[in-house]
C-alpha atoms as a PDB file:
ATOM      1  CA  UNK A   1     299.695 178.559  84.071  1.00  0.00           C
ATOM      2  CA  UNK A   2     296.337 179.141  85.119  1.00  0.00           C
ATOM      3  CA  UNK A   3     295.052 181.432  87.582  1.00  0.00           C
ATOM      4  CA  UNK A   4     292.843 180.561  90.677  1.00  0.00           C
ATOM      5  CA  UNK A   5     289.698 181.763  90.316  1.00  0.00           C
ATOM      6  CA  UNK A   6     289.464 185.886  92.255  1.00  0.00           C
ATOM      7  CA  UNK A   7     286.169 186.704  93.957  1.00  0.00           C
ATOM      8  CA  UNK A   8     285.696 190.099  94.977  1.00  0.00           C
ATOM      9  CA  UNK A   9     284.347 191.232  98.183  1.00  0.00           C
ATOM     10  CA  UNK A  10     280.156 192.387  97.039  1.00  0.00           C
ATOM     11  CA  UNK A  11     278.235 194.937  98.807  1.00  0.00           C
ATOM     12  CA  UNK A  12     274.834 194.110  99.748  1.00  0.00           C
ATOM     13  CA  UNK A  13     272.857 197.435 100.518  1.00  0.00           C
ATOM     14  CA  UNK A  14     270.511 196.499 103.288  1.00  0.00           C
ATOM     15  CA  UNK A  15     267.134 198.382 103.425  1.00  0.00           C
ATOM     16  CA  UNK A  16     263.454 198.468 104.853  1.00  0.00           C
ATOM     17  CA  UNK A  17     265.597 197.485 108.879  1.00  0.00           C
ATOM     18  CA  UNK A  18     262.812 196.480 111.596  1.00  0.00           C
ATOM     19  CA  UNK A  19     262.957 194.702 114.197  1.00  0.00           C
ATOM     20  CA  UNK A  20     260.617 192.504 116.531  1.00  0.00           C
ATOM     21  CA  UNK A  21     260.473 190.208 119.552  1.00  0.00           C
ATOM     22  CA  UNK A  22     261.565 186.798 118.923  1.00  0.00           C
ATOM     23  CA  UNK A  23     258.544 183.958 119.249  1.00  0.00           C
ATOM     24  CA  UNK A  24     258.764 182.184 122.312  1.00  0.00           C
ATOM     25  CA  UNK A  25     260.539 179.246 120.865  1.00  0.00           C
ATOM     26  CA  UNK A  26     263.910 181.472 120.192  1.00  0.00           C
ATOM     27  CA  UNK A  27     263.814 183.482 123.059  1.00  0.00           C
ATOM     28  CA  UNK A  28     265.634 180.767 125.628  1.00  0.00           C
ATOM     29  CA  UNK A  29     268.892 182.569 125.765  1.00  0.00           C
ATOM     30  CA  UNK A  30     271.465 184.359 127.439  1.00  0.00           C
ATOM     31  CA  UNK A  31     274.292 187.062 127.035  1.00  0.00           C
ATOM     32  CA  UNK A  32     277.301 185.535 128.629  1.00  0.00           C
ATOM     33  CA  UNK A  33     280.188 188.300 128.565  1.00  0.00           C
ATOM     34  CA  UNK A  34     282.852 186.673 131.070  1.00  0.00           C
ATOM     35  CA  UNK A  35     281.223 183.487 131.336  1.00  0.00           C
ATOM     36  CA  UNK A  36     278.177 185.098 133.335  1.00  0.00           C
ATOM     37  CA  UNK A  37     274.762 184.307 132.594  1.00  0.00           C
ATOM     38  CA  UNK A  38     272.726 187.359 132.207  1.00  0.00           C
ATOM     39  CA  UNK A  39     269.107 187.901 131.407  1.00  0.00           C
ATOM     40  CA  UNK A  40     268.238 188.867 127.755  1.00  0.00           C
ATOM     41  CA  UNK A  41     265.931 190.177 125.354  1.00  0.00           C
ATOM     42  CA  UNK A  42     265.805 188.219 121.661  1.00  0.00           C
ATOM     43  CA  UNK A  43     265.101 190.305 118.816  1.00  0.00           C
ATOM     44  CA  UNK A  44     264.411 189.568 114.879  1.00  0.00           C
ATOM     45  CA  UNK A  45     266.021 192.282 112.714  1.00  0.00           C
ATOM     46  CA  UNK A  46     264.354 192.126 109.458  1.00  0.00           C
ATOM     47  CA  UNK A  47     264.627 194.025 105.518  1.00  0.00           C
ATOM     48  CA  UNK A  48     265.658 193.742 102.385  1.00  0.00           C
ATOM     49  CA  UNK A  49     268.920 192.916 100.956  1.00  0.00           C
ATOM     50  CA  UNK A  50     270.076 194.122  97.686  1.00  0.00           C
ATOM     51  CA  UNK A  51     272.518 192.457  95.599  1.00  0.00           C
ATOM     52  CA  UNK A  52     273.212 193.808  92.462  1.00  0.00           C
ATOM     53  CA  UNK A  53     275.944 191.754  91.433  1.00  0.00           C
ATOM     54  CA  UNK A  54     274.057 189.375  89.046  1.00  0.00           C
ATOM     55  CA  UNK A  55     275.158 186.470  90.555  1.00  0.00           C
ATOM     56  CA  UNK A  56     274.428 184.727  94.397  1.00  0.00           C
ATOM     57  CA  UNK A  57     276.140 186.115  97.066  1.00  0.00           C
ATOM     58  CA  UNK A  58     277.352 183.339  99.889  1.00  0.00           C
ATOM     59  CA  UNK A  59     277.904 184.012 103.732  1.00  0.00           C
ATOM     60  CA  UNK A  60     277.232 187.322 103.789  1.00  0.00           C
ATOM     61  CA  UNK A  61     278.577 189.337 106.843  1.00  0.00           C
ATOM     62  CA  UNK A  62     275.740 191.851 108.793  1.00  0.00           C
ATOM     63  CA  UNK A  63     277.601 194.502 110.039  1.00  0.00           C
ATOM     64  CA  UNK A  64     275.797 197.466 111.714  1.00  0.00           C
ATOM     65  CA  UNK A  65     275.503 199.418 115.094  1.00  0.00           C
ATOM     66  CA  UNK A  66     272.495 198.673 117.619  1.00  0.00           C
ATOM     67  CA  UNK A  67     271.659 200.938 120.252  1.00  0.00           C
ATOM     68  CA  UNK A  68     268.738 200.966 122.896  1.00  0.00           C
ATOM     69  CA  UNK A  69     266.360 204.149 123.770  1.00  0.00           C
ATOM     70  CA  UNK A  70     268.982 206.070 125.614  1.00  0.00           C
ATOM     71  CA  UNK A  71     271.398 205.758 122.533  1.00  0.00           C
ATOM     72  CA  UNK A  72     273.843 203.173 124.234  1.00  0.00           C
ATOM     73  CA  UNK A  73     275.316 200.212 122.472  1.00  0.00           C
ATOM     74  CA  UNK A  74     273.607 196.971 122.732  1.00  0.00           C
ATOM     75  CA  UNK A  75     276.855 195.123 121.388  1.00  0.00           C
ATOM     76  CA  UNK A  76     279.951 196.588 122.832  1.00  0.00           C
ATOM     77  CA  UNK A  77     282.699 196.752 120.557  1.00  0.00           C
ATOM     78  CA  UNK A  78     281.258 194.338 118.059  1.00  0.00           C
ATOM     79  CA  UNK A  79     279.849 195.371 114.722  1.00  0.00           C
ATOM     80  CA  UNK A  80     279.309 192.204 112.852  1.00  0.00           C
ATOM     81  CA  UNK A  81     276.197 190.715 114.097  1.00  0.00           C
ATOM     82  CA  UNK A  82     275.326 188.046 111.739  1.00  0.00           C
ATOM     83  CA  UNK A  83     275.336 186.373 108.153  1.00  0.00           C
ATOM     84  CA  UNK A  84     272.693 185.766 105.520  1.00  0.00           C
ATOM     85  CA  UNK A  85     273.692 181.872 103.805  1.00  0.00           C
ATOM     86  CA  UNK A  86     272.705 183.420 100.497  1.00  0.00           C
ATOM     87  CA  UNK A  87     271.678 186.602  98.705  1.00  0.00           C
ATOM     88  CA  UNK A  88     270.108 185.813  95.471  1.00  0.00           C
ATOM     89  CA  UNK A  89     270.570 188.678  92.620  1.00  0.00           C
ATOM     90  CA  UNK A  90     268.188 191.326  93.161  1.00  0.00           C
ATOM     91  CA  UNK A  91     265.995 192.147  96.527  1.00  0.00           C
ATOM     92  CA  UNK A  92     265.181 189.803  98.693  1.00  0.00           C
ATOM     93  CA  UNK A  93     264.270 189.804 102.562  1.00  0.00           C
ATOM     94  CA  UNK A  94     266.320 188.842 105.520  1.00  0.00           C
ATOM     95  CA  UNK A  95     266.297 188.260 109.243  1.00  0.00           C
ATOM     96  CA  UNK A  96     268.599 188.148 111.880  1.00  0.00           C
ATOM     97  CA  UNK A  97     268.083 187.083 115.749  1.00  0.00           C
ATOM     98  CA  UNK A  98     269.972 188.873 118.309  1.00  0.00           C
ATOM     99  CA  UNK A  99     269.949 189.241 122.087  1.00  0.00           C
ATOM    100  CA  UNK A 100     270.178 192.524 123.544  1.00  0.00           C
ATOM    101  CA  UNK A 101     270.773 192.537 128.081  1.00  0.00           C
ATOM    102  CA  UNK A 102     267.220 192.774 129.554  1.00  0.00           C
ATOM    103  CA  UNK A 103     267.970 195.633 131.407  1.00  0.00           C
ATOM    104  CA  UNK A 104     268.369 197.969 128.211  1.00  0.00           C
ATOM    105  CA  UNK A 105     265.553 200.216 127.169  1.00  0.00           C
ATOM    106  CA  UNK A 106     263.720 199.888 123.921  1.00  0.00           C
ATOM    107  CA  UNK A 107     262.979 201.119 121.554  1.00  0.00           C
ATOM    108  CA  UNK A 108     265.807 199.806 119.945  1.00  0.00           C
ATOM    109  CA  UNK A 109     267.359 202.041 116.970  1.00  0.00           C
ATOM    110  CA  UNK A 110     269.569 200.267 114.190  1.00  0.00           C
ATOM    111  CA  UNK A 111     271.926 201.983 112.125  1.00  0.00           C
ATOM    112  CA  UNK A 112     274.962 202.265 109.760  1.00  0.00           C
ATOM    113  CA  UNK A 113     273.854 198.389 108.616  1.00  0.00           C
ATOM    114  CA  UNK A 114     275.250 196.782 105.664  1.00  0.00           C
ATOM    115  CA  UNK A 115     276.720 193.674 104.451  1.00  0.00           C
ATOM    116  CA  UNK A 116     279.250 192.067 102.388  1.00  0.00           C
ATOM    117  CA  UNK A 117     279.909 188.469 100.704  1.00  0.00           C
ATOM    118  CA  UNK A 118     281.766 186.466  98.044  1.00  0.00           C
ATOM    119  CA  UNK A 119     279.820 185.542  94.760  1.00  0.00           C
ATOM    120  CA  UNK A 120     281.610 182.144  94.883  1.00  0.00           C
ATOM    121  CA  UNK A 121     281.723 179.432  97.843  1.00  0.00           C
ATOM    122  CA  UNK A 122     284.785 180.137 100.523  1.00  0.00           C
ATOM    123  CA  UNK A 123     286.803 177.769 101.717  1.00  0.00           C
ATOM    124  CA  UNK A 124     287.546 177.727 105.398  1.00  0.00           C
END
């Protein structure tokens, strides 16, 4: 009998974090917690990811905590904020649009990020 094929859960050490106001083209948006259209800010999170695995890392989960200038959370109760399609092996950069509620003072501060992935394709 053969064995499926096991992929084990990478780490992907992200590094270099920024972040800066979306172009005008992806800022149409809106934060709709309860189905009520609110008015946003968009944001590009940028840096480097590192994958040392040797191999391409697919869907990659973001996780990390964003908090405006008074140190409140932009994203209550949520920690994964995105994915990254693919990390190839070694550093590469990365971006990530988010919307944080207009009425929340920058600057914004970004912390505890990371991310995780599968060095072969999931199925869903």
């Amino acid at each position: 009998m053969i064995a499926p094929a096991a992929w084990a859960l990478t780490q992907i050490n992200l590094t270099d974090l920024s972040y800066h106001e979306c172009p005008a083209e992806l800022a149409e948006g809106a934060i709709t917690p309860g189905g009520a259209s609110r008015p946003a800010n968009c944001f590009i999170i940028t840096g480097n990811a590192e994958n040392r695995s040797g191999k391409p890392i697919y869907n990659a989960d973001i996780f990390g905590r964003v908090y405006d200038a008074n140190e409140n959370p932009v994203m209550q109760n949520r920690t994964r904020l995105g994915s990254i399609e693919e990390v190839p092996p070694g550093v590469s950069e990365f971006e990530l649009r988010i919307s944080v509620p207009a009425n929340q003072p920058t600057p914004l501060k970004l912390k505890q990020f990371k991310a995780s992935g599968f060095t072969g394709t999931v199925r869903r």
